[in-house]
PDB file of N, CA and C in Angstrom:
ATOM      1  N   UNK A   1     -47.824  -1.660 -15.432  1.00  0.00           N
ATOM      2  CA  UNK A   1     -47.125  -2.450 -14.462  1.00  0.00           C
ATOM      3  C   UNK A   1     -45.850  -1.679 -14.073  1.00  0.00           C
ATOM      4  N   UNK A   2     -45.719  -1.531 -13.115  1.00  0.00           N
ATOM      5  CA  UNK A   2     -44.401  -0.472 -12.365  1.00  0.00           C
ATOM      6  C   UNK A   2     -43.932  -1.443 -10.202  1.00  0.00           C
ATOM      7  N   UNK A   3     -42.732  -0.932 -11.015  1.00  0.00           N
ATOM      8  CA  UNK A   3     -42.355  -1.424  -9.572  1.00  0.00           C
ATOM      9  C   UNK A   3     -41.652   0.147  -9.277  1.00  0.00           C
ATOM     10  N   UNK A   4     -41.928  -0.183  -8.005  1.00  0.00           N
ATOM     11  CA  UNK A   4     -40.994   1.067  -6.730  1.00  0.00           C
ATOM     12  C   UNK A   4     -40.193   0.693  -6.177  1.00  0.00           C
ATOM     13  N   UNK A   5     -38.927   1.163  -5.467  1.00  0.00           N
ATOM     14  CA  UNK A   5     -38.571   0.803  -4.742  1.00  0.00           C
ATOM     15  C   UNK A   5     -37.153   1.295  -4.333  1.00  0.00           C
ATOM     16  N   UNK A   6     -36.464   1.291  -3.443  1.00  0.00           N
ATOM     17  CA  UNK A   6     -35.873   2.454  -2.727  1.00  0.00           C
ATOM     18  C   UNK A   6     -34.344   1.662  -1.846  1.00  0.00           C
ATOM     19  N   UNK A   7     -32.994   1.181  -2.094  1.00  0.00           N
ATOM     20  CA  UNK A   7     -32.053   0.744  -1.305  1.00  0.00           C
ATOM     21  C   UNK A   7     -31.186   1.576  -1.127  1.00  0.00           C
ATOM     22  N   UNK A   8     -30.774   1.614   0.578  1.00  0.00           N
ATOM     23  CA  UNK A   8     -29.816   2.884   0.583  1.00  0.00           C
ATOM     24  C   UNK A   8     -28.505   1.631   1.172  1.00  0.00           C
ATOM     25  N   UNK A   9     -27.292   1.473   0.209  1.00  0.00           N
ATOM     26  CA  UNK A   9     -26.730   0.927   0.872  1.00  0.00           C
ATOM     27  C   UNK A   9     -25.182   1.587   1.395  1.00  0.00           C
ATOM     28  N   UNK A  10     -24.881   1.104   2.347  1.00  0.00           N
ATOM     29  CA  UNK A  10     -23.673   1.615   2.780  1.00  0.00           C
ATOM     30  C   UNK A  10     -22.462   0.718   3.650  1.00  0.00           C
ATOM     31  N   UNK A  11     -21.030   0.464   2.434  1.00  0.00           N
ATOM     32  CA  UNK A  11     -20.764  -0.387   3.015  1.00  0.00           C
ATOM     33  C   UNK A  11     -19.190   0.091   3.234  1.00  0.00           C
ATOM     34  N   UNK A  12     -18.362  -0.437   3.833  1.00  0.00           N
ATOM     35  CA  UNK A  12     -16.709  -0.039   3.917  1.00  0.00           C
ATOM     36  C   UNK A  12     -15.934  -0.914   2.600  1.00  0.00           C
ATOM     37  N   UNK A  13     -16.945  -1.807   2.540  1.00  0.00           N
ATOM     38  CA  UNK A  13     -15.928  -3.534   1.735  1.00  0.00           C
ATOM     39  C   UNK A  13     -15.012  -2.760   0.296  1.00  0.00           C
ATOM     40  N   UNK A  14     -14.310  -3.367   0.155  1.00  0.00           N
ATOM     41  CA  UNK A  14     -13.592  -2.833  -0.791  1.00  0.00           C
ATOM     42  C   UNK A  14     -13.790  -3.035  -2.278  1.00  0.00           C
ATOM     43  N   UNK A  15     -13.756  -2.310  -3.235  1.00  0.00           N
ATOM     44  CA  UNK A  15     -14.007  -2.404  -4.640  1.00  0.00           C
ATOM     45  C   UNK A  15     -12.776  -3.502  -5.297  1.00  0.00           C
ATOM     46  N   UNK A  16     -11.502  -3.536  -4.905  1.00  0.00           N
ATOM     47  CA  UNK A  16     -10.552  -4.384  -4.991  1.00  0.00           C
ATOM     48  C   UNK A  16     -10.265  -5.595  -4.286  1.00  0.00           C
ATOM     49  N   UNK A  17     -10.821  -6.541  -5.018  1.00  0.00           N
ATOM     50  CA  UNK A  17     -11.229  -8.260  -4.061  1.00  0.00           C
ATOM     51  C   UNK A  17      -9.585  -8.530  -4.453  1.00  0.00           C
ATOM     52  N   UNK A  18      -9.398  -8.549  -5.873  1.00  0.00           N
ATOM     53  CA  UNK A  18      -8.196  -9.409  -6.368  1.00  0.00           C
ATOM     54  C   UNK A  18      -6.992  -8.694  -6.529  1.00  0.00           C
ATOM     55  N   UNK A  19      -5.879  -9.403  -5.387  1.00  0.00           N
ATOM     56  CA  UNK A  19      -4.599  -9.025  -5.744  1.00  0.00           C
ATOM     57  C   UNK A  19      -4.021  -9.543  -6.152  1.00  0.00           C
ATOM     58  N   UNK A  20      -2.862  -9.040  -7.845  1.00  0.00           N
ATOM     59  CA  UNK A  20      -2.044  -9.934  -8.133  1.00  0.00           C
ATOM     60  C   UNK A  20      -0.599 -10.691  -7.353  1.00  0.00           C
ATOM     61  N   UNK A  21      -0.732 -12.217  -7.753  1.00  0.00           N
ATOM     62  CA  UNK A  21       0.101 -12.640  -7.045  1.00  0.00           C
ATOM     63  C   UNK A  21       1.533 -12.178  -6.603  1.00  0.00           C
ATOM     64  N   UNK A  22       1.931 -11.626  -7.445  1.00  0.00           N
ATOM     65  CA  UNK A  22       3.718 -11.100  -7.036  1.00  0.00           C
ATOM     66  C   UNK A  22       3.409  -9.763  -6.159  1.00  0.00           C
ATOM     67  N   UNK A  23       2.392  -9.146  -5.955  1.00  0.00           N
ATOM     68  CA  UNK A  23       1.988  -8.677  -5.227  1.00  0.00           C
ATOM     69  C   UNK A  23       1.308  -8.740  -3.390  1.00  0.00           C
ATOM     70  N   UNK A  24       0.871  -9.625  -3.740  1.00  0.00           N
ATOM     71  CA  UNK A  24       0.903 -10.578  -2.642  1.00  0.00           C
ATOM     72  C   UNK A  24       1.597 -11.309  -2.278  1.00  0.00           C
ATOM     73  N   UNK A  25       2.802 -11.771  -2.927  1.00  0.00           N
ATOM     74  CA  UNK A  25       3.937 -12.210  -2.633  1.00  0.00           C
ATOM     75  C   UNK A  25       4.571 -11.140  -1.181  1.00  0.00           C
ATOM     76  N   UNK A  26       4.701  -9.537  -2.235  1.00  0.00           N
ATOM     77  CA  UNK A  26       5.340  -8.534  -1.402  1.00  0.00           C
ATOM     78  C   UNK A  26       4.751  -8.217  -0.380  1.00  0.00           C
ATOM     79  N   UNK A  27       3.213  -8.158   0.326  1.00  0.00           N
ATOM     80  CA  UNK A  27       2.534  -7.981   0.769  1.00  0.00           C
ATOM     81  C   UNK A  27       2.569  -8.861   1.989  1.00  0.00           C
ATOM     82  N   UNK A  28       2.745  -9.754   1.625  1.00  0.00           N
ATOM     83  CA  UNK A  28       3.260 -10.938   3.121  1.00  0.00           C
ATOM     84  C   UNK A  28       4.078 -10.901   3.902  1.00  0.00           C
ATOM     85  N   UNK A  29       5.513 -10.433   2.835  1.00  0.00           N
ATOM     86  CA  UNK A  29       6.343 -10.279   3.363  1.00  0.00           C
ATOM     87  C   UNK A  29       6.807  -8.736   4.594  1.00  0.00           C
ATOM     88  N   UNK A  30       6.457  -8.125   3.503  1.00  0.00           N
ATOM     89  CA  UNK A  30       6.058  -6.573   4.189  1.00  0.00           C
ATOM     90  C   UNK A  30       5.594  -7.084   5.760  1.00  0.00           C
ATOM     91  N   UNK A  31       4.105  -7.541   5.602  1.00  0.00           N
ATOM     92  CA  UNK A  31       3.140  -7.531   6.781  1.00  0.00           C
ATOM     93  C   UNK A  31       4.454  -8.616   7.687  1.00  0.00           C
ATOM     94  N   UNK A  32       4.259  -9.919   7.843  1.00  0.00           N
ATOM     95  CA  UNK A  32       5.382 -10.726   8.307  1.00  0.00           C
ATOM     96  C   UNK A  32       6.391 -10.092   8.728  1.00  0.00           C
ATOM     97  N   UNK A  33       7.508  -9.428   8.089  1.00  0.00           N
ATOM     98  CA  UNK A  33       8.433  -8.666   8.738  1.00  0.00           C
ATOM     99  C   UNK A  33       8.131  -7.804  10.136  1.00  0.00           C
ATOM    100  N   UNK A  34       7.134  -6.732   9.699  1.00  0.00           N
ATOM    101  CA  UNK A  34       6.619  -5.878  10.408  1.00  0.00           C
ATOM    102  C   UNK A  34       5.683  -6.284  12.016  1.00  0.00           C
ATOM    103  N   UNK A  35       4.972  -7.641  11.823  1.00  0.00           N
ATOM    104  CA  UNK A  35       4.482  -8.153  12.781  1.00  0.00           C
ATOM    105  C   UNK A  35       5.715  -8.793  13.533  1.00  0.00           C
ATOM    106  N   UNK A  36       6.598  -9.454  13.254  1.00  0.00           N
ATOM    107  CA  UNK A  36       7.933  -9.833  13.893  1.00  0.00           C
ATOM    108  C   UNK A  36       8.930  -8.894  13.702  1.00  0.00           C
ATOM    109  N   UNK A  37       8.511  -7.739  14.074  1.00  0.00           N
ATOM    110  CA  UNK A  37       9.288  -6.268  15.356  1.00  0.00           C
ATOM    111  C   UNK A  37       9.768  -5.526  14.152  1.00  0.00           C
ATOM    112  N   UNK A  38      10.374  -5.398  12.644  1.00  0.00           N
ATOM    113  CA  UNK A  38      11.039  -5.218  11.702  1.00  0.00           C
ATOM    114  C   UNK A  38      10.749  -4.088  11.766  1.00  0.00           C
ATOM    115  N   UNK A  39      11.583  -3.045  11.715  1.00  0.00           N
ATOM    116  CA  UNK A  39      11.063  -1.419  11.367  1.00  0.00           C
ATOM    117  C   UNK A  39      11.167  -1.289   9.959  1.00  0.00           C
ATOM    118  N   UNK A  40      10.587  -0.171   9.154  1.00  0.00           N
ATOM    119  CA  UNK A  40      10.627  -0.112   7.879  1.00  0.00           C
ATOM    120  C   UNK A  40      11.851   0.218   7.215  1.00  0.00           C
ATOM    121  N   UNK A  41      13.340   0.760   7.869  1.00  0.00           N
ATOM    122  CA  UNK A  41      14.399   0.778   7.155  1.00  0.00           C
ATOM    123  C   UNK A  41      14.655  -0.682   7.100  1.00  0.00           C
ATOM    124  N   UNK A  42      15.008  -1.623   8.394  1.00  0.00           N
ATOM    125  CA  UNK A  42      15.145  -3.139   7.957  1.00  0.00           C
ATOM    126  C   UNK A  42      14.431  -3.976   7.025  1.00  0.00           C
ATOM    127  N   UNK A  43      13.013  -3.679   6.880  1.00  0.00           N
ATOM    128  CA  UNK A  43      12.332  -4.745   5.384  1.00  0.00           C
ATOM    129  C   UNK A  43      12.961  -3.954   4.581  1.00  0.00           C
ATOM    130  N   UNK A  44      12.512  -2.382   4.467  1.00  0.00           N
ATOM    131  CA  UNK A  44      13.481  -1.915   3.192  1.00  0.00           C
ATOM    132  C   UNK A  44      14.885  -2.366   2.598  1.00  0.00           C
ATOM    133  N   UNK A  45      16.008  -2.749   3.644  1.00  0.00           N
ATOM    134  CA  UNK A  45      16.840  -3.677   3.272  1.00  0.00           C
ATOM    135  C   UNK A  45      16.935  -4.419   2.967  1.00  0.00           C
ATOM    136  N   UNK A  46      15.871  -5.236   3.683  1.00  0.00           N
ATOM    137  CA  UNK A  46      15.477  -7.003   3.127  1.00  0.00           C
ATOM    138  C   UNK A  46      15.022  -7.310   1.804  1.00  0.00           C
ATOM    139  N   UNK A  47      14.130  -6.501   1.289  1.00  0.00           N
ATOM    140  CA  UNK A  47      13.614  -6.483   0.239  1.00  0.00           C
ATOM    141  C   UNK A  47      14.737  -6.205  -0.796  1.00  0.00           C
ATOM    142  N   UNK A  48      15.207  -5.074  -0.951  1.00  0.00           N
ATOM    143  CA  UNK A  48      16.574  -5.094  -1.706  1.00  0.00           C
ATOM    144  C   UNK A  48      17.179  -6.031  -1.740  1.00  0.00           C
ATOM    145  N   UNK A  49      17.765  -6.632  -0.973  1.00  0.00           N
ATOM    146  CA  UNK A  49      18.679  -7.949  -0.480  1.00  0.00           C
ATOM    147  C   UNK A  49      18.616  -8.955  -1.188  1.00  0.00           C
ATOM    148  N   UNK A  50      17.175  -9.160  -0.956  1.00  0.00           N
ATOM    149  CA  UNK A  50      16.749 -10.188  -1.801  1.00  0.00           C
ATOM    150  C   UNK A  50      16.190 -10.019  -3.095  1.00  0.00           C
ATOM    151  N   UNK A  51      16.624  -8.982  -3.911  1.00  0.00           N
ATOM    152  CA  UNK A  51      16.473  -8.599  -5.024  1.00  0.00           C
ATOM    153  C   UNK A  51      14.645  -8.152  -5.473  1.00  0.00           C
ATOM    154  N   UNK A  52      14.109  -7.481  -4.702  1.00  0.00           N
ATOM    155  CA  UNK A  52      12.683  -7.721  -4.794  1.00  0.00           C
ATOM    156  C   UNK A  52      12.588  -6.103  -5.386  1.00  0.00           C
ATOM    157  N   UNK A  53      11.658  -5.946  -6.221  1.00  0.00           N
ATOM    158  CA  UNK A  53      11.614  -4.400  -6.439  1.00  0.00           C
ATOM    159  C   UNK A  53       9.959  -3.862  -6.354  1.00  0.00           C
ATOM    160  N   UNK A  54       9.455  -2.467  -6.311  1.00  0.00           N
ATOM    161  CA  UNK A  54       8.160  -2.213  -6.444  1.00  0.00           C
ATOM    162  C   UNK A  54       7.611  -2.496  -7.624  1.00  0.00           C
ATOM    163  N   UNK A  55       6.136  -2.605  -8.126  1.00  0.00           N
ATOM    164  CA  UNK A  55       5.601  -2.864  -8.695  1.00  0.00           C
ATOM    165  C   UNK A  55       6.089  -1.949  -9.976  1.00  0.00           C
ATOM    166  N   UNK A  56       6.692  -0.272 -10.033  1.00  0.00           N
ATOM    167  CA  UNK A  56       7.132   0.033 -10.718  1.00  0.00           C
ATOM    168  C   UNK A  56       8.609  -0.194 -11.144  1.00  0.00           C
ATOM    169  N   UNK A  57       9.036  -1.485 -10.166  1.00  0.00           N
ATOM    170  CA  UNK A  57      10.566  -1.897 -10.864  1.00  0.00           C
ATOM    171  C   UNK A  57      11.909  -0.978 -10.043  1.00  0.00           C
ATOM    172  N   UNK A  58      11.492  -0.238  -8.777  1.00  0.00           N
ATOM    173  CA  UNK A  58      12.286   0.272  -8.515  1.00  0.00           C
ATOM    174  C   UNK A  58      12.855  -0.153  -7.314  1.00  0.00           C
ATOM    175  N   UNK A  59      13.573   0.595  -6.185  1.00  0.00           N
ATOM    176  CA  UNK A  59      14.428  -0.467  -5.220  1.00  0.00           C
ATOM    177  C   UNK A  59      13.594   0.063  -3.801  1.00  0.00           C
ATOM    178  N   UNK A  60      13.384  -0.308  -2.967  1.00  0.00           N
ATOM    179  CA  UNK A  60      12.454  -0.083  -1.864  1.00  0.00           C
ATOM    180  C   UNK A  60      13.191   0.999  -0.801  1.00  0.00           C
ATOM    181  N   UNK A  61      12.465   1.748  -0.208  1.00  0.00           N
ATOM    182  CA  UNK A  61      12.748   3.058   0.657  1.00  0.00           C
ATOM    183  C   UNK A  61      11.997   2.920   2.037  1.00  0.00           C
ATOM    184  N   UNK A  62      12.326   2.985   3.387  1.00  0.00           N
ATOM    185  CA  UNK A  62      11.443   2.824   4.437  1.00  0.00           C
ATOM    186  C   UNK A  62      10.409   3.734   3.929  1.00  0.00           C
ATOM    187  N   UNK A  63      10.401   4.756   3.720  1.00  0.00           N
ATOM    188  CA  UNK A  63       8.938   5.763   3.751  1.00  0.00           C
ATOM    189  C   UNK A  63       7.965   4.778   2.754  1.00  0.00           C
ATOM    190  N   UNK A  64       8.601   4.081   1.567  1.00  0.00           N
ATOM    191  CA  UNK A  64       7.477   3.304   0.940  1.00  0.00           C
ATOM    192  C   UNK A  64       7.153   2.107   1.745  1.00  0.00           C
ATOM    193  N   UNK A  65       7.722   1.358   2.416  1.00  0.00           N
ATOM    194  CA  UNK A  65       7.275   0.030   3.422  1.00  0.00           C
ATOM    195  C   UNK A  65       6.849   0.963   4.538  1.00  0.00           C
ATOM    196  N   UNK A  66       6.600   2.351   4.824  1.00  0.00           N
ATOM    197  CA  UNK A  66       5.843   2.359   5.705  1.00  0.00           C
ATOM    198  C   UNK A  66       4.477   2.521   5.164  1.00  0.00           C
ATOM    199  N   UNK A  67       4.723   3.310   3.998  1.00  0.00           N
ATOM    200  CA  UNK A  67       3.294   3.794   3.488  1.00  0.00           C
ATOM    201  C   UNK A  67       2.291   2.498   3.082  1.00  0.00           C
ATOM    202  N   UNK A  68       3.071   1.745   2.671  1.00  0.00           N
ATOM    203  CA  UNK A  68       2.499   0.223   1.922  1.00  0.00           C
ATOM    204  C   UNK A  68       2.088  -0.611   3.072  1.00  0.00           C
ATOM    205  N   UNK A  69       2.911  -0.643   4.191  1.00  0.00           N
ATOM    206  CA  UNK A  69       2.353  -1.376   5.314  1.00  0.00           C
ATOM    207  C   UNK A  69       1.187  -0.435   5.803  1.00  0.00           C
ATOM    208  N   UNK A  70       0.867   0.534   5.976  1.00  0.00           N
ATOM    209  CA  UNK A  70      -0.401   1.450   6.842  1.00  0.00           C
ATOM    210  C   UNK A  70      -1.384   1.449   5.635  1.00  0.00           C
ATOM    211  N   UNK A  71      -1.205   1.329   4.432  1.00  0.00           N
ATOM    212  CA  UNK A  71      -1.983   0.937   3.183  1.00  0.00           C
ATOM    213  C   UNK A  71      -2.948  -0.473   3.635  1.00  0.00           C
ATOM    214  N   UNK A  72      -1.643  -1.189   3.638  1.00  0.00           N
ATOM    215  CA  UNK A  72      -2.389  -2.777   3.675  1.00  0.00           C
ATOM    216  C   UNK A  72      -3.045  -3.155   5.273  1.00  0.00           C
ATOM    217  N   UNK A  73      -2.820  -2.398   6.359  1.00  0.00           N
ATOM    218  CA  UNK A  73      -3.477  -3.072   7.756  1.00  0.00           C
ATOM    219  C   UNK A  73      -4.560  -1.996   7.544  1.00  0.00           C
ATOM    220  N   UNK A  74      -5.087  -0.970   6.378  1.00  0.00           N
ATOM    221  CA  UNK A  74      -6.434  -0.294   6.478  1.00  0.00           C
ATOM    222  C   UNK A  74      -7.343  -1.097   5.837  1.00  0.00           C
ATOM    223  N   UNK A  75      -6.614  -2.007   4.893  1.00  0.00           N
ATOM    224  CA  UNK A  75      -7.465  -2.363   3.649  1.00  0.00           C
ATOM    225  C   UNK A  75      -7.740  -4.366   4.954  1.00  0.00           C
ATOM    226  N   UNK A  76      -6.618  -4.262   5.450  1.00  0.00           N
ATOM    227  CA  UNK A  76      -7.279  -5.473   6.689  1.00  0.00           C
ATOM    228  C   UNK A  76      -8.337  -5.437   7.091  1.00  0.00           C
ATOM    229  N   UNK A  77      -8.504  -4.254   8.011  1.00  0.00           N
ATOM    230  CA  UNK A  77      -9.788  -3.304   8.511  1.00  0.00           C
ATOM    231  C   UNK A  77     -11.223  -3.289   7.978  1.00  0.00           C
ATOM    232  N   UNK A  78     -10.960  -2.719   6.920  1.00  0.00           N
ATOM    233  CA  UNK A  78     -12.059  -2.612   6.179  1.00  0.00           C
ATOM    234  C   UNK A  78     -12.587  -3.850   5.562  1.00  0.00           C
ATOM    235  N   UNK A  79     -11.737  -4.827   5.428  1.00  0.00           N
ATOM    236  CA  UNK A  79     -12.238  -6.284   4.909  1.00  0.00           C
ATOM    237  C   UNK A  79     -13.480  -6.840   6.207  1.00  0.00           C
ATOM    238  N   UNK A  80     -12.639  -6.084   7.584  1.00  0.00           N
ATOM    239  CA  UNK A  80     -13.593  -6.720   8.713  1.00  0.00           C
ATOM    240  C   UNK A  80     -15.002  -5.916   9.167  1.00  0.00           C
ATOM    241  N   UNK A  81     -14.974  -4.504   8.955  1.00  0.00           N
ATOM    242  CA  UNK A  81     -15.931  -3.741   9.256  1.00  0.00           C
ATOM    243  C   UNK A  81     -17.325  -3.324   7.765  1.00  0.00           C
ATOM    244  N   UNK A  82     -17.468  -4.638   7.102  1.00  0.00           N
ATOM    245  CA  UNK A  82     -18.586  -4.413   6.067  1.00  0.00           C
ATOM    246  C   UNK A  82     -20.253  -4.546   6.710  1.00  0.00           C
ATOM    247  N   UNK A  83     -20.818  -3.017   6.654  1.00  0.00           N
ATOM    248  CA  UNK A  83     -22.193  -3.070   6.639  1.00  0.00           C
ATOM    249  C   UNK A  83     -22.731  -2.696   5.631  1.00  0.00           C
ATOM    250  N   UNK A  84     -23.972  -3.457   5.642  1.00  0.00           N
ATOM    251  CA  UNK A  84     -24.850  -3.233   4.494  1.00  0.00           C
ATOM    252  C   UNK A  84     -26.418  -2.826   5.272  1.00  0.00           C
ATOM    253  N   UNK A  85     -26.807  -1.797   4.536  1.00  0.00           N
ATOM    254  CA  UNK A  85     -27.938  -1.323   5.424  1.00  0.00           C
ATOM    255  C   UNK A  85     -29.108  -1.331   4.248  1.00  0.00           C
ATOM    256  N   UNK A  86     -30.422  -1.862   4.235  1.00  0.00           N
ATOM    257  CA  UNK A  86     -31.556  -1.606   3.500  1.00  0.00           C
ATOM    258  C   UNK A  86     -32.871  -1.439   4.231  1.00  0.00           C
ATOM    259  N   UNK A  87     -33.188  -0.096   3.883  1.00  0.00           N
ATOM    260  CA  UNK A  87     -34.265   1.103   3.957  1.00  0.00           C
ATOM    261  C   UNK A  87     -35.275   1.223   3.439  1.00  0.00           C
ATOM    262  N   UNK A  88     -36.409   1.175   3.431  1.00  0.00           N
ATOM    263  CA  UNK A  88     -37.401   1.454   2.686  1.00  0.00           C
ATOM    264  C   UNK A  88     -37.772   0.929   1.457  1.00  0.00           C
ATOM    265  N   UNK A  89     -38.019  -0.385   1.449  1.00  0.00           N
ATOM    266  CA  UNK A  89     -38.091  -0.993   0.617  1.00  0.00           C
ATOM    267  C   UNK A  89     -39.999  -0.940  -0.143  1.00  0.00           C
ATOM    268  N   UNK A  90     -40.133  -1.073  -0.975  1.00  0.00           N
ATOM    269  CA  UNK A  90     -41.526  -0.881  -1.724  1.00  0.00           C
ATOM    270  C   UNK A  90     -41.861  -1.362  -3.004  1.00  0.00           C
ATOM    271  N   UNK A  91     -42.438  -2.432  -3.388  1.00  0.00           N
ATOM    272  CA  UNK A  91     -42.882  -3.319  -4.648  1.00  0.00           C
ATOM    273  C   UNK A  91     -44.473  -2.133  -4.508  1.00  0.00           C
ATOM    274  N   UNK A  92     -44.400  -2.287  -5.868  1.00  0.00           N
ATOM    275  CA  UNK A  92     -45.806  -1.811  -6.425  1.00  0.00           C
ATOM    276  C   UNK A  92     -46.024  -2.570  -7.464  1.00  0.00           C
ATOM    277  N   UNK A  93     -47.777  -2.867  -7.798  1.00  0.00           N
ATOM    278  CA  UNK A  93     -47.876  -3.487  -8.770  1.00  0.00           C
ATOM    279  C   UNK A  93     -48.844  -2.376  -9.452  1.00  0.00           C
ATOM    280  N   UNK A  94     -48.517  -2.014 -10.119  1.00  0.00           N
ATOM    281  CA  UNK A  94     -49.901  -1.298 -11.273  1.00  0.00           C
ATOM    282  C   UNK A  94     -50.144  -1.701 -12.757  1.00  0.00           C
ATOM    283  N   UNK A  95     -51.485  -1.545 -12.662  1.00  0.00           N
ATOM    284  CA  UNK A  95     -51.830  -1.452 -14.226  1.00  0.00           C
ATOM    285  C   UNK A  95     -52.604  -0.199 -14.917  1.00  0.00           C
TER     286      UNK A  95
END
């Protein structure tokens, strides 16, 4: 008894479903700022301001709210563009 059979899949979706919350905390805010006109030296201020630090505890820099914002509107993206493709599919039964 043998089965065959053959899936080629190919998808964008991301391996990382779950973000932690204080993370997503920062992540809102980031995005939010930035959609209401904020350039990345101003959240970078804001964030300081309000005492908020990176995940490694340190104090925020525009080059990191830019990198973190073009991070998070790819990982938007890719949440929307998931294909799944299956090819050649084949059950065998033998004895």
């Amino acid at each position: 008894m043998c089965a065959e059979f053959s899936v080629e899949v190919e998808t964008e979706h991301l391996s990382l479903n779950q973000i932690p919350d204080a993370y997503q905390e920062r992540h809102d805010i980031i995005l939010s700022l930035y959609w209401h006109g904020y350039t990345p030296t101003t959240i970078a201020h804001y964030l300081n301001r309000i005492g908020m630090k990176t995940p490694r505890g340190k104090a925020y820099y525009p080059k990191l709210v830019s990198v973190t914002r073009d991070k998070l509107l790819k990982r938007k993206r890719r949440r929307k563009n998931v294909t799944l493709k299956y090819s050649k599919v084949t059950f065998g039964y033998f004895e």
